[in-house]
C-alpha atoms as a PDB file:
ATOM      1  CA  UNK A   1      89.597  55.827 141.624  1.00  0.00           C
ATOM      2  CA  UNK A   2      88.470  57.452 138.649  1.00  0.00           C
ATOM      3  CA  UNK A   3      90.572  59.331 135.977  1.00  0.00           C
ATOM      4  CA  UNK A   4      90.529  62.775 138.289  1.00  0.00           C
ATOM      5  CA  UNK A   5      91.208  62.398 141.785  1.00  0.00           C
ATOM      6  CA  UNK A   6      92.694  64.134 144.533  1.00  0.00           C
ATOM      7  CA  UNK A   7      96.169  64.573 143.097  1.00  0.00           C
ATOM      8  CA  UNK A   8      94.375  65.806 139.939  1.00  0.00           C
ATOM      9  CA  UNK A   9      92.743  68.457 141.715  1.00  0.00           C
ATOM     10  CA  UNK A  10      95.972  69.487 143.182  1.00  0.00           C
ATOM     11  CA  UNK A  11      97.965  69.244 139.693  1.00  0.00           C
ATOM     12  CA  UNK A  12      95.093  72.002 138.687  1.00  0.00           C
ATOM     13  CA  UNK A  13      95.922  73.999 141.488  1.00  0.00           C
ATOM     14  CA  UNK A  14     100.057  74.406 140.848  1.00  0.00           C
ATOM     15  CA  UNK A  15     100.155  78.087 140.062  1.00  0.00           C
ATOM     16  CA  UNK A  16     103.588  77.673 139.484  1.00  0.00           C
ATOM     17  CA  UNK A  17     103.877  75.226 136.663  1.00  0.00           C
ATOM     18  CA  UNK A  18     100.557  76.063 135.227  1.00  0.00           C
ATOM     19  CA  UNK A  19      97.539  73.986 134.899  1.00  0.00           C
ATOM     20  CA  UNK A  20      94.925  72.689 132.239  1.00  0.00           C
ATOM     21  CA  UNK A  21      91.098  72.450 133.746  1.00  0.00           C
ATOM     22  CA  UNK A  22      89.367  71.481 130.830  1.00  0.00           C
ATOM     23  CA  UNK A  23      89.043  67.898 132.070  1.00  0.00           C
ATOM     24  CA  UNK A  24      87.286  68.619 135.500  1.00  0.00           C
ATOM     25  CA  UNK A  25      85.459  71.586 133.799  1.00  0.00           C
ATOM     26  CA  UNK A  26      84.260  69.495 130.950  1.00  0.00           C
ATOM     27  CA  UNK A  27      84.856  65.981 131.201  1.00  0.00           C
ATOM     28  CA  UNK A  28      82.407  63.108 132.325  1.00  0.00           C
ATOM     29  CA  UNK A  29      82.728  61.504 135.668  1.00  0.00           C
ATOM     30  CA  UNK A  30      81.943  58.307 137.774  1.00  0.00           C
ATOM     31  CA  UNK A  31      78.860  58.833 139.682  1.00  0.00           C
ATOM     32  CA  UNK A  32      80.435  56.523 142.507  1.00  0.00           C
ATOM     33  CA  UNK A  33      84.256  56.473 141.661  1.00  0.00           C
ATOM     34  CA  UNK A  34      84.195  60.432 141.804  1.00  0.00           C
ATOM     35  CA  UNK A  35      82.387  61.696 144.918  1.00  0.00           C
ATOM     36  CA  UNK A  36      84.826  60.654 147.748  1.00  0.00           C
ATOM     37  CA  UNK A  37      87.375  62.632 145.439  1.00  0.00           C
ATOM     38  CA  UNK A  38      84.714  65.637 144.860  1.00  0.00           C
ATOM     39  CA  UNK A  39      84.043  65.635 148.680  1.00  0.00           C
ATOM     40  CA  UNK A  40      87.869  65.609 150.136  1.00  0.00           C
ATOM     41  CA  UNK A  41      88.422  68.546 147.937  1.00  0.00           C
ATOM     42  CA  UNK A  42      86.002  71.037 148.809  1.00  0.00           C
ATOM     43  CA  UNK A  43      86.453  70.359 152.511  1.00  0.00           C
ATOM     44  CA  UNK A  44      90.248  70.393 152.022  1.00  0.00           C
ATOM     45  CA  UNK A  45      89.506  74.212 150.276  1.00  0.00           C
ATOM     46  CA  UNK A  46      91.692  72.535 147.113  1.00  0.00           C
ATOM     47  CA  UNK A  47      88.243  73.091 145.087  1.00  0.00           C
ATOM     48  CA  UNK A  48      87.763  76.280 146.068  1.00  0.00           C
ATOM     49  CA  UNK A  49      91.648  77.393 144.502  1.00  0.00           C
ATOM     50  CA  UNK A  50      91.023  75.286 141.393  1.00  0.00           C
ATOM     51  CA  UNK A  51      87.532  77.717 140.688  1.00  0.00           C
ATOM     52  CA  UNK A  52      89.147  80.845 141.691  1.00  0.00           C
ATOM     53  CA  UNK A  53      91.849  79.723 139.437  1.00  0.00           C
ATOM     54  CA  UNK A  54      89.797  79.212 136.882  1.00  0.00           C
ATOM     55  CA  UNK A  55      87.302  81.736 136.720  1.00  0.00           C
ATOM     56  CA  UNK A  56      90.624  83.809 136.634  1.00  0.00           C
ATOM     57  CA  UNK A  57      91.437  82.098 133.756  1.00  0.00           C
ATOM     58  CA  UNK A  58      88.310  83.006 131.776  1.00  0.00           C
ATOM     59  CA  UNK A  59      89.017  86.656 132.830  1.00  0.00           C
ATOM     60  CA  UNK A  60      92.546  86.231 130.712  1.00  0.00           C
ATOM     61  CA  UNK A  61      91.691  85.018 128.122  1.00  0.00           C
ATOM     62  CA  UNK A  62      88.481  87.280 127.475  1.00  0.00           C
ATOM     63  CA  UNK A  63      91.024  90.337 128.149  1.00  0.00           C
ATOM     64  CA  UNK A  64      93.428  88.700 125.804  1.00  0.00           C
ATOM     65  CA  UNK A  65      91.359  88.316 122.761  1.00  0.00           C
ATOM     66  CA  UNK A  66      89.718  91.728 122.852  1.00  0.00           C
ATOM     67  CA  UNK A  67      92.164  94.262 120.550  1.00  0.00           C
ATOM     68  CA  UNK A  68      94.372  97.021 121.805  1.00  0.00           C
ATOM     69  CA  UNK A  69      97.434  99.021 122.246  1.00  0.00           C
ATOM     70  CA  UNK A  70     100.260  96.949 124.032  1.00  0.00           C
ATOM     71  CA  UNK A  71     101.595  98.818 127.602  1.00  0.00           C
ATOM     72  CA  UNK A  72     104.348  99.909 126.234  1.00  0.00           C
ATOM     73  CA  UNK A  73     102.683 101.867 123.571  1.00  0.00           C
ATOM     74  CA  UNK A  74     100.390 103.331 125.907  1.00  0.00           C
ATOM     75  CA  UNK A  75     103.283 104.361 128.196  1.00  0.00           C
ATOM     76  CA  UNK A  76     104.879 106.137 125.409  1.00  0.00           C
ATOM     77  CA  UNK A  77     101.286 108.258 124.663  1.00  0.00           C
ATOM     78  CA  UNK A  78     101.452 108.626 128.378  1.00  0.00           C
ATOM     79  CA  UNK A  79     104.742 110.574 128.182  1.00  0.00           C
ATOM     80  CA  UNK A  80     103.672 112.671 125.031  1.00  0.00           C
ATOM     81  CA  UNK A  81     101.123 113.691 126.755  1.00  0.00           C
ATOM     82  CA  UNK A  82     102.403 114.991 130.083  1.00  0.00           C
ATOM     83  CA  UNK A  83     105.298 116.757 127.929  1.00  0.00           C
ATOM     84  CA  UNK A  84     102.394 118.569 125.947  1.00  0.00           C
ATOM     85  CA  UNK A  85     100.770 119.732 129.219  1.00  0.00           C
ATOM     86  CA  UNK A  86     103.998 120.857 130.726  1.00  0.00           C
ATOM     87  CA  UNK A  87     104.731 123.136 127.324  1.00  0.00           C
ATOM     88  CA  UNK A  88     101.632 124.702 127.831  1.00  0.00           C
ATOM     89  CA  UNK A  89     102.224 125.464 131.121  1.00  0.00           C
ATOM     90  CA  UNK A  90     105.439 127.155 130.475  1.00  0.00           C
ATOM     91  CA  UNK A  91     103.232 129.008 127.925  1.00  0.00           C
ATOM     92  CA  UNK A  92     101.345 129.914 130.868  1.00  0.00           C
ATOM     93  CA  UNK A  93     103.864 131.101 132.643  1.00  0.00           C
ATOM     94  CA  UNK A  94     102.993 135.296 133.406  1.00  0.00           C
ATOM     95  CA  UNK A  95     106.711 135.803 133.583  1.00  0.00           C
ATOM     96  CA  UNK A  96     107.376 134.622 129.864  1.00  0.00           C
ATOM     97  CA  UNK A  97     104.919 137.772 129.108  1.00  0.00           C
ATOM     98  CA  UNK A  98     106.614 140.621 130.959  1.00  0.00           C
ATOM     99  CA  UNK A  99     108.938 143.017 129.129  1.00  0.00           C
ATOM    100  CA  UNK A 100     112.530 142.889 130.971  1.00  0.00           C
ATOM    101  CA  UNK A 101     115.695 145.008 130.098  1.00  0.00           C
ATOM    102  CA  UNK A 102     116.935 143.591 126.650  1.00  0.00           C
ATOM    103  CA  UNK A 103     120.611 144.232 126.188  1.00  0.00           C
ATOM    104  CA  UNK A 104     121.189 144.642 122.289  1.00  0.00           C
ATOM    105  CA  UNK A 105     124.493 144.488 120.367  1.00  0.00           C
ATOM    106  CA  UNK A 106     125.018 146.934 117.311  1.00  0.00           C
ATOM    107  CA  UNK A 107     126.699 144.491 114.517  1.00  0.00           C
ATOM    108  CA  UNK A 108     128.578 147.020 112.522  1.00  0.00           C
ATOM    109  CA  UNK A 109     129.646 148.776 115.730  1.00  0.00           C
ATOM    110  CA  UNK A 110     129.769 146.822 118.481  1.00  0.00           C
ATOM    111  CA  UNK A 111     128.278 149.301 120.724  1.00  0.00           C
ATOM    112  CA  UNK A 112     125.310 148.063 123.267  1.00  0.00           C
ATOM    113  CA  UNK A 113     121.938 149.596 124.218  1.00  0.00           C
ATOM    114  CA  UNK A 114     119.628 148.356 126.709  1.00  0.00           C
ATOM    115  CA  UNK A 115     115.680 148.372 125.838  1.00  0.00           C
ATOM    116  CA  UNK A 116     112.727 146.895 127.862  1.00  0.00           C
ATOM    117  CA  UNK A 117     111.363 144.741 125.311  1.00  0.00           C
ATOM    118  CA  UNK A 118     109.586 140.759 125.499  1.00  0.00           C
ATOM    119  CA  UNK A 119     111.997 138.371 125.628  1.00  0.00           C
ATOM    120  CA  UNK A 120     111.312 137.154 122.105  1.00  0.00           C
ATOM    121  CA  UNK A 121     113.757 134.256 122.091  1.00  0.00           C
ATOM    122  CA  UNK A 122     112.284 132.789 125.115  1.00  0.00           C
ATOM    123  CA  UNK A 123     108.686 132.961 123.699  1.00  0.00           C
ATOM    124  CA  UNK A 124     109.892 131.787 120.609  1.00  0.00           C
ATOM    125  CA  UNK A 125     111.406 128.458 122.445  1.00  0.00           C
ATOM    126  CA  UNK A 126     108.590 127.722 124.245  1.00  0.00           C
ATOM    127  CA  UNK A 127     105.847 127.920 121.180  1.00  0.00           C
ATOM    128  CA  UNK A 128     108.812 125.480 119.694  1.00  0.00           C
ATOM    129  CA  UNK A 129     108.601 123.256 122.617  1.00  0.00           C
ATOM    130  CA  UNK A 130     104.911 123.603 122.728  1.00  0.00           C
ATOM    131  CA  UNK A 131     104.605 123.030 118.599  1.00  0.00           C
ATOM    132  CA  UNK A 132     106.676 120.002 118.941  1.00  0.00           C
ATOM    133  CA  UNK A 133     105.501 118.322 121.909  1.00  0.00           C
ATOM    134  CA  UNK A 134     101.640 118.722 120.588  1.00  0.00           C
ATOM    135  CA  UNK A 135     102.612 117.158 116.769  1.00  0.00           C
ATOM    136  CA  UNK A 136     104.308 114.333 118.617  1.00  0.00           C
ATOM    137  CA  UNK A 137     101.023 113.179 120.910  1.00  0.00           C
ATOM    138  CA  UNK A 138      99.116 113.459 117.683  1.00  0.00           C
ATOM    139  CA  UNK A 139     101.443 111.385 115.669  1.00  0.00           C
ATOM    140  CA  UNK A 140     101.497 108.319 118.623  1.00  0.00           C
ATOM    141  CA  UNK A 141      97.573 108.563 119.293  1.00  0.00           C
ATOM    142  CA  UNK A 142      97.136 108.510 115.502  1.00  0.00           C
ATOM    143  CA  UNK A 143      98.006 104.802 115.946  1.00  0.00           C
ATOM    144  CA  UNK A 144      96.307 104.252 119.034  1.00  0.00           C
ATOM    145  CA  UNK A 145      93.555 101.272 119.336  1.00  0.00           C
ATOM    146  CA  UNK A 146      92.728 102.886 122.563  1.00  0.00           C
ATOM    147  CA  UNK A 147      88.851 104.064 122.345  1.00  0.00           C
ATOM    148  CA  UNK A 148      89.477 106.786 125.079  1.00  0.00           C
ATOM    149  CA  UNK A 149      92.795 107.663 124.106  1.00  0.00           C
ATOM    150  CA  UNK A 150      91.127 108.638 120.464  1.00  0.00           C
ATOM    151  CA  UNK A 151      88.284 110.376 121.558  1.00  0.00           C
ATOM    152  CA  UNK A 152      90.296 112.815 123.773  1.00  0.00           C
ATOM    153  CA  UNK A 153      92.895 113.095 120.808  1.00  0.00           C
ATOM    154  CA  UNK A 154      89.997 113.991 118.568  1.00  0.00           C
ATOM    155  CA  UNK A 155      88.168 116.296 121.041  1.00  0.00           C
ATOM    156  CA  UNK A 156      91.565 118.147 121.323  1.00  0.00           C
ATOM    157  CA  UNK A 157      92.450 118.492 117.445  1.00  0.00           C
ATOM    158  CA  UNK A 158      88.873 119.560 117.294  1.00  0.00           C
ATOM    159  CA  UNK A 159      89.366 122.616 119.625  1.00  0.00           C
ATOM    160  CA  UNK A 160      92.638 123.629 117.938  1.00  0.00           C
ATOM    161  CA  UNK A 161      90.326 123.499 114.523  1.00  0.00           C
ATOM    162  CA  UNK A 162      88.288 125.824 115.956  1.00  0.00           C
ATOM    163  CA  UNK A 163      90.877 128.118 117.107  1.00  0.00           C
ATOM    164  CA  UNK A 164      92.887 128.267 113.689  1.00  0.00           C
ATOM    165  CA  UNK A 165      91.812 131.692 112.538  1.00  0.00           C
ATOM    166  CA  UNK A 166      93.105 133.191 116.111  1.00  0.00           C
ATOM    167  CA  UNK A 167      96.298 130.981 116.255  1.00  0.00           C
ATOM    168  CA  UNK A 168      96.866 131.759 112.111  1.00  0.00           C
ATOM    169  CA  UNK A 169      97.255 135.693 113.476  1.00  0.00           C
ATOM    170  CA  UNK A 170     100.675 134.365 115.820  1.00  0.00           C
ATOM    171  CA  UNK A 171     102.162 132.290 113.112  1.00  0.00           C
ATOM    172  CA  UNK A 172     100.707 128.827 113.774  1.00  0.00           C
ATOM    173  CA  UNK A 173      98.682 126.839 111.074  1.00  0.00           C
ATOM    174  CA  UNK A 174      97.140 123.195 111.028  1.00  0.00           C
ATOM    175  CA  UNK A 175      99.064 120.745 108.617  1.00  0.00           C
ATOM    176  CA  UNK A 176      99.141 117.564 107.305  1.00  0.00           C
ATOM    177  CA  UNK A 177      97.482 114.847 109.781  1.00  0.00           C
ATOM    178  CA  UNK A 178      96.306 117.670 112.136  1.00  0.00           C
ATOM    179  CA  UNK A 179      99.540 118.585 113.115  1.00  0.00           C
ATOM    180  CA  UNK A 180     100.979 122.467 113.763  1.00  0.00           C
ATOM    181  CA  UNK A 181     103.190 124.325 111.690  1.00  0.00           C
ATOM    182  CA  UNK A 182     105.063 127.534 113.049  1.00  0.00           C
ATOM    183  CA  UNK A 183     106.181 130.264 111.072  1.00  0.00           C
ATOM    184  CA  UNK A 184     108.687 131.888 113.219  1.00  0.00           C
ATOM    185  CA  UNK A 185     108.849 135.060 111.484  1.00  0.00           C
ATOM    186  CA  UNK A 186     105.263 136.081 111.951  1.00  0.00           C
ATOM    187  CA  UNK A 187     105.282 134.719 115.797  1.00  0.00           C
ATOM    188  CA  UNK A 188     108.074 137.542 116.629  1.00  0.00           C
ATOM    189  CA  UNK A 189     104.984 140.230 114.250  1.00  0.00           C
ATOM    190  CA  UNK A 190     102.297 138.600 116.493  1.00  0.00           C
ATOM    191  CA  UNK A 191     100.503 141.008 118.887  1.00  0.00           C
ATOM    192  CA  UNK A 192     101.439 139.816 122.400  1.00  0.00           C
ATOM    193  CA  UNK A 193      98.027 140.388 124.280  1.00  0.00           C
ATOM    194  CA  UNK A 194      96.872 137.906 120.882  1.00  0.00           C
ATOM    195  CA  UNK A 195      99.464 135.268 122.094  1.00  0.00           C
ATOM    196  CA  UNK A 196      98.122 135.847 126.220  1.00  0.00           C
ATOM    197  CA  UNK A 197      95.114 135.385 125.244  1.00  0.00           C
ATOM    198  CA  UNK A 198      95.662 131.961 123.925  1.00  0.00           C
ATOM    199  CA  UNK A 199      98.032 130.318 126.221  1.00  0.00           C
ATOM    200  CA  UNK A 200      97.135 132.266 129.570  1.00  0.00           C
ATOM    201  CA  UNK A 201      94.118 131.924 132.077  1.00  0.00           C
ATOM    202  CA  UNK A 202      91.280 129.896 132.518  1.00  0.00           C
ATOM    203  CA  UNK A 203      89.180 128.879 129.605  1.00  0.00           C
ATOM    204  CA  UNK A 204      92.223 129.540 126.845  1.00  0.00           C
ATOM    205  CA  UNK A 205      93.332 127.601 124.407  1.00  0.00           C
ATOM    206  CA  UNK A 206      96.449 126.590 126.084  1.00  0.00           C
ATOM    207  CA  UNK A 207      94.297 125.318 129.192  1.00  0.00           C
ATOM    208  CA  UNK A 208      91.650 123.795 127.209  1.00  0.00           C
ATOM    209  CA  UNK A 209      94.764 121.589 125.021  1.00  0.00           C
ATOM    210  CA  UNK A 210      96.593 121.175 128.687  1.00  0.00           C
ATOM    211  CA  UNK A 211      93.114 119.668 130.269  1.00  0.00           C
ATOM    212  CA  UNK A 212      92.646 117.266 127.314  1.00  0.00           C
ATOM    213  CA  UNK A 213      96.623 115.773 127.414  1.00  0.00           C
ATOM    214  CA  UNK A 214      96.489 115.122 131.250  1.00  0.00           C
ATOM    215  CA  UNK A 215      93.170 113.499 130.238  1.00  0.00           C
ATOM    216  CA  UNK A 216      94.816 110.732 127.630  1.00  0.00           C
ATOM    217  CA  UNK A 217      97.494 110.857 129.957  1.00  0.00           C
ATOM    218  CA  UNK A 218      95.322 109.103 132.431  1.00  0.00           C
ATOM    219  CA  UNK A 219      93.508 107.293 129.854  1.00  0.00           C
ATOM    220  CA  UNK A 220      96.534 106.092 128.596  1.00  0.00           C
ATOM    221  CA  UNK A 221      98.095 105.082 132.324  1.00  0.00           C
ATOM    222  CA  UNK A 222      94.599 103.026 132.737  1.00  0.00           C
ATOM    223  CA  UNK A 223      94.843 101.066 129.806  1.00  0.00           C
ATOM    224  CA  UNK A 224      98.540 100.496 130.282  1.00  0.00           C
ATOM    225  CA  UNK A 225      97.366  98.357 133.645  1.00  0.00           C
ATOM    226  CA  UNK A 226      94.719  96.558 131.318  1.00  0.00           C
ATOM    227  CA  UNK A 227      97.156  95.782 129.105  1.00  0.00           C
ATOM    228  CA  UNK A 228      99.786  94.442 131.679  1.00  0.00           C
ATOM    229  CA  UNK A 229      97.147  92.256 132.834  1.00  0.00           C
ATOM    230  CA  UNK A 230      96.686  90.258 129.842  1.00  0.00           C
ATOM    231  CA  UNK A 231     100.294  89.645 129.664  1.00  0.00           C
ATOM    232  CA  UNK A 232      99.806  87.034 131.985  1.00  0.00           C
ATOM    233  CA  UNK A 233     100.564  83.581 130.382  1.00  0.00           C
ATOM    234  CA  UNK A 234     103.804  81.293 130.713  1.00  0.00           C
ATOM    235  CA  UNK A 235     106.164  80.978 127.915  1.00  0.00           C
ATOM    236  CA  UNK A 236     103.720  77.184 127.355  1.00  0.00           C
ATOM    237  CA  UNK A 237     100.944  79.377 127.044  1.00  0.00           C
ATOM    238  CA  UNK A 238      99.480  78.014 130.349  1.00  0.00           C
ATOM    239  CA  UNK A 239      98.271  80.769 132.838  1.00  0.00           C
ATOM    240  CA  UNK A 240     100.475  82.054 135.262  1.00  0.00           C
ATOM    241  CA  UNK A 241      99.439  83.658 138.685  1.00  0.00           C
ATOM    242  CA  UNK A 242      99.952  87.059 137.971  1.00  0.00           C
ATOM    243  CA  UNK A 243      96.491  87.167 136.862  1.00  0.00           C
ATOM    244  CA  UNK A 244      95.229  84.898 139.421  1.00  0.00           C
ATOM    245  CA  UNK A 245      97.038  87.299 143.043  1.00  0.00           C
ATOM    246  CA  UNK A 246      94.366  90.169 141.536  1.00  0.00           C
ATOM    247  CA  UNK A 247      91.308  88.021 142.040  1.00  0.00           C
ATOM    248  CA  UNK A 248      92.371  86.499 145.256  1.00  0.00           C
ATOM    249  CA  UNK A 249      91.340  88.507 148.018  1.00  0.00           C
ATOM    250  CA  UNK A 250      88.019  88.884 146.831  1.00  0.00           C
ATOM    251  CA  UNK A 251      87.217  84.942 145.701  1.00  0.00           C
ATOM    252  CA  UNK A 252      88.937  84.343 149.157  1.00  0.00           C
ATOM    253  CA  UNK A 253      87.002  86.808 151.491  1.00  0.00           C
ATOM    254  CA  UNK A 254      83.401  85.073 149.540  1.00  0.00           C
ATOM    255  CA  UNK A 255      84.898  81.511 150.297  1.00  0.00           C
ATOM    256  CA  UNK A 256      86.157  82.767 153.770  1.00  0.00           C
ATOM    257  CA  UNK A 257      82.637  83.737 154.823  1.00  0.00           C
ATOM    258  CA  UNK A 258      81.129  80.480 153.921  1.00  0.00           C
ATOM    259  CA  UNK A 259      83.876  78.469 155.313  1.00  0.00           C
ATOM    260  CA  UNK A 260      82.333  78.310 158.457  1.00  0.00           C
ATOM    261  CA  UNK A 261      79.123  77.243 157.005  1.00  0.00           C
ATOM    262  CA  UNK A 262      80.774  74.526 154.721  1.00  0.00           C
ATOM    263  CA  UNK A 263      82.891  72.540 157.655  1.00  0.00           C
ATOM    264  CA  UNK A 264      79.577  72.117 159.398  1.00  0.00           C
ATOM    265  CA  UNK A 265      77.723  70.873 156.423  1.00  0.00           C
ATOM    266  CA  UNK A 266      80.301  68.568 155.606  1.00  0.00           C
ATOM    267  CA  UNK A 267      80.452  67.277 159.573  1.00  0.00           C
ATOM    268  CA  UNK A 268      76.906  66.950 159.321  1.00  0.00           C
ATOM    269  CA  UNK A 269      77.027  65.184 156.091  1.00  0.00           C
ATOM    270  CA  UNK A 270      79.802  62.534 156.585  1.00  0.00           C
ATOM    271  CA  UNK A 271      78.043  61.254 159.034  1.00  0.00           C
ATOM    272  CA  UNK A 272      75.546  60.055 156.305  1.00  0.00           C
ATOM    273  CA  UNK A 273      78.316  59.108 153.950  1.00  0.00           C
ATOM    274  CA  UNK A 274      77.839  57.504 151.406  1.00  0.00           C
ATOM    275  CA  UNK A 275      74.268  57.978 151.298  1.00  0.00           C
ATOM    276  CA  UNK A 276      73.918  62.021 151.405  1.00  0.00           C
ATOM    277  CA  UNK A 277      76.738  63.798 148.690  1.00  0.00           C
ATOM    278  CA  UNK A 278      76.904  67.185 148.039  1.00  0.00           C
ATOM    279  CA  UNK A 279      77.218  68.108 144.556  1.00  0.00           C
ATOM    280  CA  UNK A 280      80.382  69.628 142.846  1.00  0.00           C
ATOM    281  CA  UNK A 281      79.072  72.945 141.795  1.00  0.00           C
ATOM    282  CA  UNK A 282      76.689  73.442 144.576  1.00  0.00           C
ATOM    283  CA  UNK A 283      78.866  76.934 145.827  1.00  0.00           C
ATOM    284  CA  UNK A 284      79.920  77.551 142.825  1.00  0.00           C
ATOM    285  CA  UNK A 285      82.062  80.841 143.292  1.00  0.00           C
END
């Protein structure tokens, strides 16, 4: 026998130990010590692991090389984001903008009067929330190596760049690194149909920031798979078969519906044996 034979073949196919195919792949064979070898393994199906093994391979270590965020990052942007989109929706909430009876405590006297008023401390909590949640998605996409991830961030700093004069009028500016500063004082002056109009109904500013951050929070969840799926080499640095159980059922469905096809081919052409051989990469998956 020549230097790969059956056990060879099968020493490629241990998904649990991982495996090295650069010999069969690459290396020169025996044109008559090889082909018995060649032949038991593609009826046996062994051939058929070692390419689907290998082409899954390839896949790794193309995903591998290419740049990017690691999963864990992109989890984290993830979570900004959905925070951001639930502080707008709290924004959005109609209740925050009806007046309710507003009990109020006389310092010097102690004596209490009731007044319908906005509850200002509640408005002022959630433009907080909102404030904080939005400078924190800016400040983890800022490091993002996530194309879609940036161009969402950057399509959302964009619209609040284009809102600044009308959010300038409740007390918010843009700061250093495109992040929001709040000026507490001149939220509690700000006109209150000013403030509905930005973080209530369709087509606002609120709904328009709230779109974009479920938007890189999907982007971000996508990527996060992407990036789990490189992660998929041994401690060696040999391939595991993480990688390998996401290709399977298609490579196996394409070799199932030639199986059929194959067993009679290989009847047919044993009978000939050795004087008809089929050739190694004549299926090739």
């Amino acid at each position: 026998m020549s230097s790969i034979d059956f056990h060879d073949y099968m020493d490629y196919t241990n998904m649990d130990t991982g495996y090295d195919v650069s010999t069969l792949m690459g290396g020169a064979s025996n044109a008559n010590g090889n082909l018995l070898a060649d032949y038991a393994s593609i009826k046996n199906g062994s051939y058929g692991k070692l390419m689907k093994a290998y082409c899954a391979k390839q896949e790794a270590e193309k995903k591998a090389s290419a740049p990017g965020d690691t999963a864990q990052k992109l989890k984290m942007i993830g979570s900004s984001a959905d925070s951001l989109k639930k502080s707008v929706e709290a924004l959005g909430n109609a209740s925050l903008w009806e007046k309710k009876k507003i009990t109020k405590k006389d310092e010097e006297t102690g004596e209490e009067t009731e007044t319908e008023d906005y509850d200002w401390e509640a408005i002022t909590k959630a433009v907080k929330c909102f404030v904080e949640d939005y400078n924190s998605l800016v400040e983890q996409v800022g490091n993002s190596d996530t194309e879609k991830v940036l161009r969402n961030a950057v399509w959302m700093t964009g619209t609040t760049e284009k809102t600044e004069k009308l959010l300038s009028r409740v007390g918010l500016s843009i700061g250093k690194g495109n992040k929001l500063e709040l000026d507490e004082e001149a939220l509690k002056k700000a006109n209150v149909s000013t403030l509905k109009s930005l973080f209530t109904g369709h087509g606002s500013f609120g709904d328009k920031i709230a779109q974009k951050a479920a938007t890189i929070n999907r982007a971000a969840s996508v990527a996060a798979a992407s990036a789990k799926t490189k992660a998929t080499y041994t401690r060696n640095g040999n391939y595991s078969d993480t990688l390998s159980k996401l290709y399977s059922s298609s490579v196996d469905k394409k070799v199932g519906e030639k199986k059929a096809v194959k067993d009679k081919d290989s009847a047919n052409r044993s009978k000939d044996w050795p004087h008809s051989t089929p050739s190694l990469f004549a299926e090739r998956e």
